[in-house]
Protein backbone atom coordinates (compact mmCIF):
# COMPACT_ATOMS: atom_id res chain seq x y z
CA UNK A 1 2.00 63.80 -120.96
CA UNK A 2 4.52 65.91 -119.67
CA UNK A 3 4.33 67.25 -116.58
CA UNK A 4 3.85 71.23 -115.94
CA UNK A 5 6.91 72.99 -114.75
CA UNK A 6 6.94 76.51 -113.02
CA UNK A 7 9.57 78.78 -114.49
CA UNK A 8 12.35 78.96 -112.17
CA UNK A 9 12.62 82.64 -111.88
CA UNK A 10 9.18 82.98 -110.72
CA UNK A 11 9.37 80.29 -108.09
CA UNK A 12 11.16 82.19 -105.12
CA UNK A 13 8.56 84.76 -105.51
CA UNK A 14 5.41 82.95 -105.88
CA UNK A 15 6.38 80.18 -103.05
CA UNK A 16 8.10 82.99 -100.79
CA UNK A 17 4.79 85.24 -100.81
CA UNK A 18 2.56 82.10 -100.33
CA UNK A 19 4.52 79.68 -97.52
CA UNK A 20 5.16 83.43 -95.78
CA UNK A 21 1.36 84.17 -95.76
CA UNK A 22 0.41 80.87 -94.80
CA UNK A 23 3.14 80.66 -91.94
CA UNK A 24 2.18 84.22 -90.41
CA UNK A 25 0.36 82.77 -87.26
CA UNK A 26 3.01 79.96 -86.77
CA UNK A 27 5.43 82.57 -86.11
CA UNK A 28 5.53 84.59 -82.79
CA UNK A 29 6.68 87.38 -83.58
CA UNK A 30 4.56 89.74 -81.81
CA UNK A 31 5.01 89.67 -78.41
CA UNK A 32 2.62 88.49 -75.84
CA UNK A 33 1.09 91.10 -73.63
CA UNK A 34 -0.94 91.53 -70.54
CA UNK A 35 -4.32 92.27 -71.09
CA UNK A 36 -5.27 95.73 -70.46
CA UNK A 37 -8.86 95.59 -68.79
CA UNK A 38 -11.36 95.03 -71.27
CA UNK A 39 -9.86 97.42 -73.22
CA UNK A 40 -8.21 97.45 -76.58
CA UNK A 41 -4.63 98.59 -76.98
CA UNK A 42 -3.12 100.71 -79.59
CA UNK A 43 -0.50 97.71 -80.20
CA UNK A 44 -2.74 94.79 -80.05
CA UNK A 45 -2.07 92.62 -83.24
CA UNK A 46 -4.66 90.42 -84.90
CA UNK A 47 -4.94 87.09 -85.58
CA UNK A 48 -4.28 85.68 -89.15
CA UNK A 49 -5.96 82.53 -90.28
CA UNK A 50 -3.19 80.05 -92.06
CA UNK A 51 -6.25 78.04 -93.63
CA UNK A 52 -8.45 81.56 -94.83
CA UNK A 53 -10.23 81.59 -98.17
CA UNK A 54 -7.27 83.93 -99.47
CA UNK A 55 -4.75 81.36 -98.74
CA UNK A 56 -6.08 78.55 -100.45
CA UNK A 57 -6.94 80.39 -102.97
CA UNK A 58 -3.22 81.48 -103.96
CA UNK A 59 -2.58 77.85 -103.75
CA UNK A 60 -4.57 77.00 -106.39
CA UNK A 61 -3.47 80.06 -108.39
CA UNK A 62 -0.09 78.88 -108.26
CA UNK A 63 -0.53 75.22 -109.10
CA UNK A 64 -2.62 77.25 -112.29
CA UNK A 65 0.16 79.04 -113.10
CA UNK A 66 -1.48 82.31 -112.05
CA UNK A 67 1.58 83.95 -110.78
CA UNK A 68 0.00 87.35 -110.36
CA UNK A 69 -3.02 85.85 -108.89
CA UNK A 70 -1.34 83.57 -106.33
CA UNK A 71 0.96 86.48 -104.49
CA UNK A 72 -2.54 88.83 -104.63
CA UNK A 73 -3.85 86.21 -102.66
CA UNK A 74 -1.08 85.92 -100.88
CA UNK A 75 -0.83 89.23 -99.81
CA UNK A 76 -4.72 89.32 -99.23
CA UNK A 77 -3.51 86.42 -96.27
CA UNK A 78 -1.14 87.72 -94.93
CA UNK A 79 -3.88 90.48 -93.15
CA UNK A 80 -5.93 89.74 -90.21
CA UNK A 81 -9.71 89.03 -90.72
CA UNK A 82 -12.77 87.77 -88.39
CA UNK A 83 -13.40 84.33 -87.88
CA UNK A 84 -17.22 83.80 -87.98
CA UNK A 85 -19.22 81.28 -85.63
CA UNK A 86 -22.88 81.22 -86.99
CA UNK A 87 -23.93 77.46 -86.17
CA UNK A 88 -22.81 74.22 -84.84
CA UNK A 89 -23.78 72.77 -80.55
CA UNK A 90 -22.81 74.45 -77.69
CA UNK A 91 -20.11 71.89 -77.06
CA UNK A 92 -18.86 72.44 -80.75
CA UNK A 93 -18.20 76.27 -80.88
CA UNK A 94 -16.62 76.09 -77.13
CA UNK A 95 -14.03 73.54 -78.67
CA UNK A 96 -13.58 75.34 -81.79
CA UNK A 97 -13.44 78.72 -79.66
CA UNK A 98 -10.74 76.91 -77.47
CA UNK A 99 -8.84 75.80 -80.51
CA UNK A 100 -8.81 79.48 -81.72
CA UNK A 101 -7.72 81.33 -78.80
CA UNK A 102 -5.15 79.37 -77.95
CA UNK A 103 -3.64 79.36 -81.51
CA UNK A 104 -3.92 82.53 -81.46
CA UNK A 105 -1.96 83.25 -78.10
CA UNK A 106 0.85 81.14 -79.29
CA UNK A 107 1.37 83.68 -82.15
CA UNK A 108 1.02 86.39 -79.57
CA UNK A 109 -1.86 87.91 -81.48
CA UNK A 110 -5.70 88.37 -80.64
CA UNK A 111 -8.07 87.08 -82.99
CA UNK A 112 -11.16 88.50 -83.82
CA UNK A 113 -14.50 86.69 -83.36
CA UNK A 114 -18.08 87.43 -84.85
CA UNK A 115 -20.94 85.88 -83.52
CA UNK A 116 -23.98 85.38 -85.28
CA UNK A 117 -26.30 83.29 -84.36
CA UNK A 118 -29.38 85.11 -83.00
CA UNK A 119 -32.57 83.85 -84.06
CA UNK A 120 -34.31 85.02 -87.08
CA UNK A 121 -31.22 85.94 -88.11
CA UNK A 122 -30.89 88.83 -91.41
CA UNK A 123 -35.17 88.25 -91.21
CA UNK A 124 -34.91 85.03 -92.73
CA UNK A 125 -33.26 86.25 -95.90
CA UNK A 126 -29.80 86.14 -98.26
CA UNK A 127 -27.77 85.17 -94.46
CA UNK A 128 -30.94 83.52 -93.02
CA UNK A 129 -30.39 81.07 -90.11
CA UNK A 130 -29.72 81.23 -86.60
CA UNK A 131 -30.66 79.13 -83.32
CA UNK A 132 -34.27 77.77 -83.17
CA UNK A 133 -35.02 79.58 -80.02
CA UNK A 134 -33.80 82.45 -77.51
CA UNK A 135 -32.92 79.27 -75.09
CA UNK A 136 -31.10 77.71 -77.40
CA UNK A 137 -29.22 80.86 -78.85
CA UNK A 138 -28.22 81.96 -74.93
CA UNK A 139 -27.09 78.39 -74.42
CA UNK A 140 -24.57 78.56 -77.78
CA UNK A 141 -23.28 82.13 -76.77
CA UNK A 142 -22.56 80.94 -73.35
CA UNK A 143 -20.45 78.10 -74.77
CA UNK A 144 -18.59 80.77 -77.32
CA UNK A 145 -17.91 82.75 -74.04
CA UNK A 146 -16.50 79.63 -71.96
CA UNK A 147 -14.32 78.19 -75.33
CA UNK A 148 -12.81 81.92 -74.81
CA UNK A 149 -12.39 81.56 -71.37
CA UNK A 150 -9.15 83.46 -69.90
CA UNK A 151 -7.60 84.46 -73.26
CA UNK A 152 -7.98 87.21 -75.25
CA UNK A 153 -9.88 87.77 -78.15
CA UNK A 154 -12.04 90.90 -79.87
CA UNK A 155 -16.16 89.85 -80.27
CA UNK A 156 -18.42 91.50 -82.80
CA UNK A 157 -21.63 90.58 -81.45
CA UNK A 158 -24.21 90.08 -83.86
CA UNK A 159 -24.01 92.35 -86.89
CA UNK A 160 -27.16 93.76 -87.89
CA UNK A 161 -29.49 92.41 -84.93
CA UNK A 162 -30.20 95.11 -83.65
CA UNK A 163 -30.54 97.91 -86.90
CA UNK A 164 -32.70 95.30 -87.80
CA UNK A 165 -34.79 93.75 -85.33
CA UNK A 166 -37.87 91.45 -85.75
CA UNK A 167 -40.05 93.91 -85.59
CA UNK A 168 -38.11 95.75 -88.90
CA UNK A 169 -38.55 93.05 -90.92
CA UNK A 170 -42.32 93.14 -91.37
CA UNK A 171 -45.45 94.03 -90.47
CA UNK A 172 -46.59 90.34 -89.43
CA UNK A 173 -42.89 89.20 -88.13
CA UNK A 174 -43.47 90.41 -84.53
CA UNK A 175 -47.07 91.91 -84.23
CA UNK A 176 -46.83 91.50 -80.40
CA UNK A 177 -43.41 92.37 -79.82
CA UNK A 178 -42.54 89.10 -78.26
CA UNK A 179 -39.26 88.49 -80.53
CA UNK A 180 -38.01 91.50 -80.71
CA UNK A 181 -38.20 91.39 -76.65
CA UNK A 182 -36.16 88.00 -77.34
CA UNK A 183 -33.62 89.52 -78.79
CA UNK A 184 -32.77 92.35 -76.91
CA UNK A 185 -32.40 89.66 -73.88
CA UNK A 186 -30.47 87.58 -76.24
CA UNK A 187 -27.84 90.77 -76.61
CA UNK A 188 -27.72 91.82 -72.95
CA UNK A 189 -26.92 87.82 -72.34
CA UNK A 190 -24.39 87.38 -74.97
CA UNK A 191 -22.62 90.39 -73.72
CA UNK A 192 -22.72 89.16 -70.18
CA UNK A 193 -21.81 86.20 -70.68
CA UNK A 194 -18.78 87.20 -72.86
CA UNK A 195 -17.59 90.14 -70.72
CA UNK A 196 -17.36 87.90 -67.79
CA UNK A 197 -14.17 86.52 -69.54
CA UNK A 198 -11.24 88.64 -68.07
CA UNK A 199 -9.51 88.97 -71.73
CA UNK A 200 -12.76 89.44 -73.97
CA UNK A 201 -13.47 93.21 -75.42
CA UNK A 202 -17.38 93.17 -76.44
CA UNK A 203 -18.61 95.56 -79.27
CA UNK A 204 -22.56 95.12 -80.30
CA UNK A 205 -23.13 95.37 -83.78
CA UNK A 206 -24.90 98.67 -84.12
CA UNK A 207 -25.43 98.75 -88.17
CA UNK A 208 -23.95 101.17 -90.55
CA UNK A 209 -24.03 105.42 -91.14
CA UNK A 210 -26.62 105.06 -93.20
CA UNK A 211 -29.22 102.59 -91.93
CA UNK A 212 -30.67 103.97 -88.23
CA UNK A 213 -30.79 107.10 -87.29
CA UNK A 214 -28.32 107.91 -84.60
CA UNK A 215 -31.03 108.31 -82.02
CA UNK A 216 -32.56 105.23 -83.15
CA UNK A 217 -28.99 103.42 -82.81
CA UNK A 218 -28.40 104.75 -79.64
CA UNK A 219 -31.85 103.90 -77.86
CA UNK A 220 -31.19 100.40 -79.49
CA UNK A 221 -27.64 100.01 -78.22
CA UNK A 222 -28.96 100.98 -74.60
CA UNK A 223 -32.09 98.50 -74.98
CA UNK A 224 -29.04 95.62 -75.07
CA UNK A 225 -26.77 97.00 -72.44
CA UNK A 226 -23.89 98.56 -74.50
CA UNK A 227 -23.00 100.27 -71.32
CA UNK A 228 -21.74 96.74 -69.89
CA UNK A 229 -20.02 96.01 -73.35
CA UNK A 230 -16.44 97.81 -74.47
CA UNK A 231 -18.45 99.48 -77.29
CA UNK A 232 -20.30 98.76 -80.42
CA UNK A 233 -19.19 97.79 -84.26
CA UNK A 234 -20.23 99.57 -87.79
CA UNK A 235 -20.44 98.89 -90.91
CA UNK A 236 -20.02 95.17 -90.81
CA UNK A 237 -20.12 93.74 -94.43
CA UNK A 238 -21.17 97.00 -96.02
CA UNK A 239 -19.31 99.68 -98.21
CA UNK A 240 -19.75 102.77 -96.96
CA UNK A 241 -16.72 105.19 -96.80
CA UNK A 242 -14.59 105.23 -93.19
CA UNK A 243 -14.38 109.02 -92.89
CA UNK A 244 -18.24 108.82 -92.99
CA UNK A 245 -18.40 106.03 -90.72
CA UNK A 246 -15.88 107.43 -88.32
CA UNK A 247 -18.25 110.96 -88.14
CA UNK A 248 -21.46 108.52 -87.59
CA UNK A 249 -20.21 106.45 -84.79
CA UNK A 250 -18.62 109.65 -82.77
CA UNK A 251 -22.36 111.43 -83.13
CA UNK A 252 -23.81 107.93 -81.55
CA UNK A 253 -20.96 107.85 -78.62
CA UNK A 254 -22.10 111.39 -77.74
CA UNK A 255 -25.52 110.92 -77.78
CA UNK A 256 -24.95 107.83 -75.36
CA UNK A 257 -23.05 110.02 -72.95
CA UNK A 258 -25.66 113.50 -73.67
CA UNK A 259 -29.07 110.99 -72.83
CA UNK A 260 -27.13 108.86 -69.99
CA UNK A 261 -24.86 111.48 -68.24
CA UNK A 262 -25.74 114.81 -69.80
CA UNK A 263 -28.63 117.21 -68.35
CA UNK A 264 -31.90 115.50 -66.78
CA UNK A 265 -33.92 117.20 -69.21
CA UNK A 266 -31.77 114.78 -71.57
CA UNK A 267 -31.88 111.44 -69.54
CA UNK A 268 -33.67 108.76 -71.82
CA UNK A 269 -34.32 111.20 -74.62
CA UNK A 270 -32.53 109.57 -77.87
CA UNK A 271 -34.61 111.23 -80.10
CA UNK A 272 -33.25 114.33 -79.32
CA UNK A 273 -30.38 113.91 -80.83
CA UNK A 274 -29.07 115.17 -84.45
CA UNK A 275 -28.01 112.52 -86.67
CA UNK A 276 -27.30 112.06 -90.45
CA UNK A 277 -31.32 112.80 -91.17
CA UNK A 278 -31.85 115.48 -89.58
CA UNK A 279 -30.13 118.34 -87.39
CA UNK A 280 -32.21 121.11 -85.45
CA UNK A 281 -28.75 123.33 -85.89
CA UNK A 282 -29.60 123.40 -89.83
CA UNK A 283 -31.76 126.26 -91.47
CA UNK A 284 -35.00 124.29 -92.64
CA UNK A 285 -34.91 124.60 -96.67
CA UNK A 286 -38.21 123.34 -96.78
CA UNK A 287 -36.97 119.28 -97.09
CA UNK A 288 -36.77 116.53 -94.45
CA UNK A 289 -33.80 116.58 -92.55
CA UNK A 290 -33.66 120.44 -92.72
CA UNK A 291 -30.59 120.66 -95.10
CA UNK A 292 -28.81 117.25 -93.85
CA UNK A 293 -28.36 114.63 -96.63
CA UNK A 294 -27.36 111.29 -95.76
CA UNK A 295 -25.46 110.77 -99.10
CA UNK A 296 -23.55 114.16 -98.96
CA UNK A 297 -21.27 114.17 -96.04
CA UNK A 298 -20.56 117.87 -96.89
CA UNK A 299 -24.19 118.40 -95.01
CA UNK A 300 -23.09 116.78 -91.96
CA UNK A 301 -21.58 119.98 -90.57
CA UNK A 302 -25.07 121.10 -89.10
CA UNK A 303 -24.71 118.12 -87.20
CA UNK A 304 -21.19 118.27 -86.01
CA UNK A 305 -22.86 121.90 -84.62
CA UNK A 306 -25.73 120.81 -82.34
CA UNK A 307 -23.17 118.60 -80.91
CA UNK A 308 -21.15 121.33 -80.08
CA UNK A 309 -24.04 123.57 -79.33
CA UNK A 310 -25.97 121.16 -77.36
CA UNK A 311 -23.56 118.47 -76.17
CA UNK A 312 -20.66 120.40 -75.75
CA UNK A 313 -17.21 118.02 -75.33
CA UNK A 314 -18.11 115.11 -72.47
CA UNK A 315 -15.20 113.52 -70.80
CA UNK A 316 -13.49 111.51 -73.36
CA UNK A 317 -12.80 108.85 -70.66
CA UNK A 318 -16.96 108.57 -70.24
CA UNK A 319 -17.31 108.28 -74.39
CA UNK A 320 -18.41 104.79 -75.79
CA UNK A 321 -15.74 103.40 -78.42
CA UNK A 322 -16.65 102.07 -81.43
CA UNK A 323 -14.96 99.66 -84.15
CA UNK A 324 -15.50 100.10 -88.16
CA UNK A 325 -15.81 97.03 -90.81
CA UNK A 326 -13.22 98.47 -93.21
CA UNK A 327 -12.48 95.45 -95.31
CA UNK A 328 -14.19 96.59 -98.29
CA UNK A 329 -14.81 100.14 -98.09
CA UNK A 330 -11.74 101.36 -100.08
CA UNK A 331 -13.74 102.71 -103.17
CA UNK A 332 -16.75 103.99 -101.03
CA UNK A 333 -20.15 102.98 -101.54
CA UNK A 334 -21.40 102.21 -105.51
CA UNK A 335 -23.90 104.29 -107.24
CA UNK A 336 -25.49 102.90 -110.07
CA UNK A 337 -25.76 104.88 -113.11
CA UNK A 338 -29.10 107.15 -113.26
CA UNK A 339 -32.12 104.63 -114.51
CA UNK A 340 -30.35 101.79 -114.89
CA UNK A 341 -32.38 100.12 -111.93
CA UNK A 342 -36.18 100.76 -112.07
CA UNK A 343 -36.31 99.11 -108.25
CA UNK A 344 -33.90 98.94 -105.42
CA UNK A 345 -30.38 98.05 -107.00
CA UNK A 346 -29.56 96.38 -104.02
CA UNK A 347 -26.51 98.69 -103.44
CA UNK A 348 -25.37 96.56 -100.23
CA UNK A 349 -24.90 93.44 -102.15
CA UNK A 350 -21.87 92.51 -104.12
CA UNK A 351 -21.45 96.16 -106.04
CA UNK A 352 -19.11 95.83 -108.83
CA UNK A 353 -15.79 97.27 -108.44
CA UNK A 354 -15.18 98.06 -105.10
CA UNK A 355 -11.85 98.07 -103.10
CA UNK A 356 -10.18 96.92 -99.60
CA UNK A 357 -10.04 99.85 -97.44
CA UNK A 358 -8.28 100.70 -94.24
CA UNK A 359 -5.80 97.63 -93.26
CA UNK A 360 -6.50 96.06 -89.65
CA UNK A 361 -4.87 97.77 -87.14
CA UNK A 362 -5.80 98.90 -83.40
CA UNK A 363 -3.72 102.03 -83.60
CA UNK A 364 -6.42 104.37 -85.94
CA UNK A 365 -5.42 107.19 -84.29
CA UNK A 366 -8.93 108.31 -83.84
CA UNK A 367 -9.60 108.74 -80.17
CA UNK A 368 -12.83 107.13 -79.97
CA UNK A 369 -11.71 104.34 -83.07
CA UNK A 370 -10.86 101.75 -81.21
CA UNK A 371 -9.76 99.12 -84.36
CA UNK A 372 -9.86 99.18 -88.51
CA UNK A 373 -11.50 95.32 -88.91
CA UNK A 374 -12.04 93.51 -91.63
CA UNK A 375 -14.57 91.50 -90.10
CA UNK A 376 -16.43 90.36 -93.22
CA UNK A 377 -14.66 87.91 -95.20
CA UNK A 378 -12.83 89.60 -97.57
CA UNK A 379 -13.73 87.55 -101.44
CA UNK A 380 -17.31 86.25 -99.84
CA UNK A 381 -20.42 86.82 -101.76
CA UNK A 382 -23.11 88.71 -99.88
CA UNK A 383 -25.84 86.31 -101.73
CA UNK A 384 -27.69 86.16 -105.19
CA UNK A 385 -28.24 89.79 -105.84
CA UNK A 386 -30.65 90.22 -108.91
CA UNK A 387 -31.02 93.83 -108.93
CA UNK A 388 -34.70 93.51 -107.92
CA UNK A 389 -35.08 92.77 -111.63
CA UNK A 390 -38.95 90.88 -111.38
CA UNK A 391 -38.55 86.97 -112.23
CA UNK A 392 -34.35 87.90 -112.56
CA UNK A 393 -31.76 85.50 -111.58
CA UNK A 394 -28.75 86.79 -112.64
CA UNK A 395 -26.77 89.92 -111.69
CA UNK A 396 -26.91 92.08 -114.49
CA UNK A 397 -23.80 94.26 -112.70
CA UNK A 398 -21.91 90.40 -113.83
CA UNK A 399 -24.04 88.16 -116.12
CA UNK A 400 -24.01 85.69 -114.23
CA UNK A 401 -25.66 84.84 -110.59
CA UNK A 402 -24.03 85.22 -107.87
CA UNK A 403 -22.82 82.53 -105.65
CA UNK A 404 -24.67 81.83 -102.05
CA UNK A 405 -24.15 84.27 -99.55
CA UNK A 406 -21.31 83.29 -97.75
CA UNK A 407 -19.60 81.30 -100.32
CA UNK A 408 -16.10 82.34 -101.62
CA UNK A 409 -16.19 84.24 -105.05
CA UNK A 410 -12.35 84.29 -106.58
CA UNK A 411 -13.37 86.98 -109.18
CA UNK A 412 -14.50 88.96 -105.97
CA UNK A 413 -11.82 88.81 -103.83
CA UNK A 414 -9.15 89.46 -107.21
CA UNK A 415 -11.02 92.58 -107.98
CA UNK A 416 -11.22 93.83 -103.92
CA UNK A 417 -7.72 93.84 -103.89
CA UNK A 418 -6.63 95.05 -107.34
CA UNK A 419 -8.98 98.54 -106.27
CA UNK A 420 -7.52 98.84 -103.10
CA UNK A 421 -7.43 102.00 -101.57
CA UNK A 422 -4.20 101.95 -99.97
CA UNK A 423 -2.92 99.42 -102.68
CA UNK A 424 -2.35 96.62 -101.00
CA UNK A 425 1.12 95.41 -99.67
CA UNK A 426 1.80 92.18 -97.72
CA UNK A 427 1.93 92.70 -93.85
CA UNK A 428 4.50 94.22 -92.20
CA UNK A 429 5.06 91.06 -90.37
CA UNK A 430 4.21 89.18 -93.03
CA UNK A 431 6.60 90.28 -95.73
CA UNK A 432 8.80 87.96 -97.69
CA UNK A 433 12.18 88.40 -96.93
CA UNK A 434 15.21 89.35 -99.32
């Protein structure tokens, strides 16, 4: 048989967009900078993984002839994500930790790091694992910490552990309370033990704008010590829109700073404080959340006004910062179509057609933003979503079911970047040159 030949043409393109987005964190370009505190400058630049999902996966499109395909991919690597650690011994994440910072500090860049480990992690469900016990899970994130050691490096702690704790997941999970206690130790440890390190920034995963209420998300933060941390994270793996997201996390910083530092008659009072349910400022139309609806941001106004009324405008210097999940947001959240779904369709997991939103940068130009992320995997499926359809194994949104969560999904990752919202370009430092 003959063997397959690439048209010529195509080959300076193809190979030019590939070798450049696999070579991005070979080359040190960026400049090496002191670290700032355990803060996170404007110019920081994030790591890029030469081995990611989206780089193998424009290898094979090119070996299948998949021009198109192969510099999407491409392109899709040549962007910063999060490298997760959600298993393996103590002595194997503080070598692979070790590996990654320094690779990362010969490119000049900082990588990004999630952990998630805790126990009873995601309640035992699509993501379910985690260490066997609070011992063991304090022992692993103490190892993560010491693989860091003096370098730098960006850690999302834990998304979702604390919007949903044990004692969330159901009635019998935690009658007592005892592993719900366990966890909120197993937070204030893992950001000790990580904040120690002189070039670590710490930001606890605090869920999304439309899972806890802010005073519940604030109350929680505070349980784990975010006061110790650099801030908190939203929106990991979810879809919901940035603007949104950006709103949510300010309301959250403030009520921090109003129930910490405000009045006394404030001191310890989270529920006090407006959110995307509910806002004392709004007339009450006879509904909960007196004229605030979560899914209509053009409500949240009555809450942007007790913050004025009440909070006023706290030092911006004593604000928490926060860090949004932006990888997949582009398109907003999906809505199925009226009566499709007779249960929950499972909005959060794999919703067709959605887009790559906000590229990675550390220069959002929000003031309490500190990074864009895209801290889930861009292209991984977020389990084997039936739709809640009784007995149902495939997703009716595909015809098919879903691969593991976790596991790459081409089809995915090919549609997340055709509805990308900016279209997506390569890097700056990652462009092919002429």
């Amino acid at each position: 048989m003959r063997p397959r030949t690439i048209p010529r043409p195509l080959v300076p393109v193809a190979l030019a967009a590939l070798l450049t987005a696999l070579a991005v964190p070979g080359q040190a370009q960026a400049q090496d900078r002191p670290a700032s505190g355990h803060t996170l400058p404007a110019d920081t630049r994030f790591y890029v993984q030469p081995d990611s999902d989206a780089a193998k996966q424009a290898v094979r499109s090119l070996l299948e002839h998949d021009f198109a395909g192969a510099t999407a991919m491409a392109q899709l690597a040549s962007w910063p994500e999060a490298v997760w650690f959600t298993d393996g011994t103590p002595a194997e994440v503080e070598s692979r930790a070790r590996t990654l910072v320094r690779r990362a500090a010969w490119t000049g860049t900082v990588p990004v790091i999630v952990a998630y480990n805790v126990p009873l992690r995601d309640c035992s469900q699509y993501s379910s694992g985690g260490a066997q016990s609070d011992a063991e899970y304090q022992a692993w994130i103490s190892a993560l910490a010491r693989g860091i050691g003096k370098s730098k490096a960006v850690v999302v702690l834990e998304p979702d552990a604390l919007a949903n704790l044990p004692s969330d997941c159901s009635p019998t999970t935690d009658p007592t309370g005892a592993i719900t206690a366990g966890r909120i130790a197993d937070l204030r440890h893992g950001i000790d033990a990580l904040e120690r390190q002189p070039g670590t920034v710490v930001y606890v995963d605090a869920g999304n704008s439309h899972w806890q209420s802010v005073g519940t998300a604030t109350k929680r933060l505070l349980d784990a010590g975010v006061e110790r941390a650099q801030g908190f994270s939203l929106n990991v793996s979810n879809f919901f829109a940035t603007g949104p997201s950006d709103r949510y996390g300010t309301w959250v910083s403030k009520c921090l700073w109003y129930t910490t530092k405000g009045p006394e008659s404030a001191r310890g009072r989270t529920d006090l404080c407006a959110g995307q349910y509910f806002s004392p400022a709004a007339p009450n139309d006879g509904k909960p959340g007196n004229a605030v609806d979560v899914d209509d941001p053009s409500t949240w106004h009555w809450t942007d006004q007790w913050y004025q009324q009440t909070v006023g405008t706290p030092p911006v210097n004593e604000l928490t910062h926060f860090v949004v999940d932006t990888g997949r947001n582009g398109q907003g959240p999906w809505t199925p179509p009226a009566g499709k779904y007779a249960g929950d369709p499972q909005t959060w997991c794999n919703p067709p057609d959605r887009g790559l939103g906000d590229r990675p940068t550390a220069n959002t130009g929000t003031p309490l933003v500190d990074a864009y992320l895209w801290i889930k995997t861009v292209g991984q499926s977020d389990g084997q979503c039936n739709r809640n359809i009784p007995g149902g194994t495939v997703d009716p949104e595909y015809g098919t079911v879903d691969p593991a969560a976790g596991a790459w999904w081409p089809e995915q990752a090919k549609t997340l970047v055709r509805n990308a919202n900016p279209p997506l370009t390569f890097a700056p430092w990652g462009r092919p040159r002429d």
